[in-house]
Protein backbone atom coordinates (compact mmCIF):
# COMPACT_ATOMS: atom_id res chain seq x y z
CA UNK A 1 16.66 -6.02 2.65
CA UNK A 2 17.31 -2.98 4.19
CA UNK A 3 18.60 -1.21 1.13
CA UNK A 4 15.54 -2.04 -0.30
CA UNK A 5 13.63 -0.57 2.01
CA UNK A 6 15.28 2.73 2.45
CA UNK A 7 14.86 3.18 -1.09
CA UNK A 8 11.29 2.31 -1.55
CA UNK A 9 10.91 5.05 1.42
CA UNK A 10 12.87 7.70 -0.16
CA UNK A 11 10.80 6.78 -3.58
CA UNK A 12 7.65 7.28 -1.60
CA UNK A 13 8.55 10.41 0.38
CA UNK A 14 9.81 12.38 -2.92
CA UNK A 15 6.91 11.10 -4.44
CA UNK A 16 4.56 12.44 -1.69
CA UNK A 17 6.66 15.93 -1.84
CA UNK A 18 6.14 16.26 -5.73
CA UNK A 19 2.65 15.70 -5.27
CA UNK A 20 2.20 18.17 -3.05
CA UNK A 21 4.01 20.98 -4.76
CA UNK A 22 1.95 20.51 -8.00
CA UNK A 23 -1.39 20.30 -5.98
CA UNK A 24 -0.25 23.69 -4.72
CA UNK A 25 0.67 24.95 -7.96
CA UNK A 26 -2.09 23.79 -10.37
CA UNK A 27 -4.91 22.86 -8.33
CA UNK A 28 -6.30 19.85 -10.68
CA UNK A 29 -7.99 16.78 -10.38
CA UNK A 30 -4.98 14.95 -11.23
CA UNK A 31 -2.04 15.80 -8.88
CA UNK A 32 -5.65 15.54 -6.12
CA UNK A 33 -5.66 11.97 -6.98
CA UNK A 34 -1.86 11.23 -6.97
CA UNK A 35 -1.62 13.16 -3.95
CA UNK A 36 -4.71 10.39 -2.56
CA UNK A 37 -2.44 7.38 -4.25
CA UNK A 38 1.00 8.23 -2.71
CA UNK A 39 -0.29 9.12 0.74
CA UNK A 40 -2.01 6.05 0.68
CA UNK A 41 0.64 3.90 -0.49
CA UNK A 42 3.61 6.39 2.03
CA UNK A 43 0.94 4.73 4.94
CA UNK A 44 1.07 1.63 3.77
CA UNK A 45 4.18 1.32 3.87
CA UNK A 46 4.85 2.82 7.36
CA UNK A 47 2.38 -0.09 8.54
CA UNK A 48 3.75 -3.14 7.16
CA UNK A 49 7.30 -2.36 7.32
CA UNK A 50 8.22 0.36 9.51
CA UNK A 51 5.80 -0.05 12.29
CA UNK A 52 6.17 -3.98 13.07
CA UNK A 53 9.79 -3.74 13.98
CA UNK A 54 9.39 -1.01 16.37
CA UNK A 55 6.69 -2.72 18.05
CA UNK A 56 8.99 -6.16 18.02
CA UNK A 57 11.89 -3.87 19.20
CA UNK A 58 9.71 -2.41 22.37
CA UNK A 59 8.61 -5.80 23.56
């Protein structure tokens, strides 16, 4: 489970780094809105499965 969920945040964070070095670069509509979609979805998934075991772990 863990694996899984290492990977999914390295997937998310190169993902989120790609976007923003062609938003630099080209400056279009389209790396705007996948820039919008993976920042989104990088949140996401801090929320629901980073956040709720360091709250659990704090308790």
């Amino acid at each position: 489970m863990w694996y899984l969920l290492s990977f999914m945040a390295l997937v998310f964070s190169f993902m989120l780094i790609i976007c923003i070095v062609n938003y630099r670069r080209q400056r279009t509509g389209f790396w705007r809105l996948l820039l919008i979609i993976s920042a989104v979805a990088f949140a996401l998934f801090l929320l629901l499965f980073v956040l709720p075991p360091i709250i659990l772990l704090f308790q």
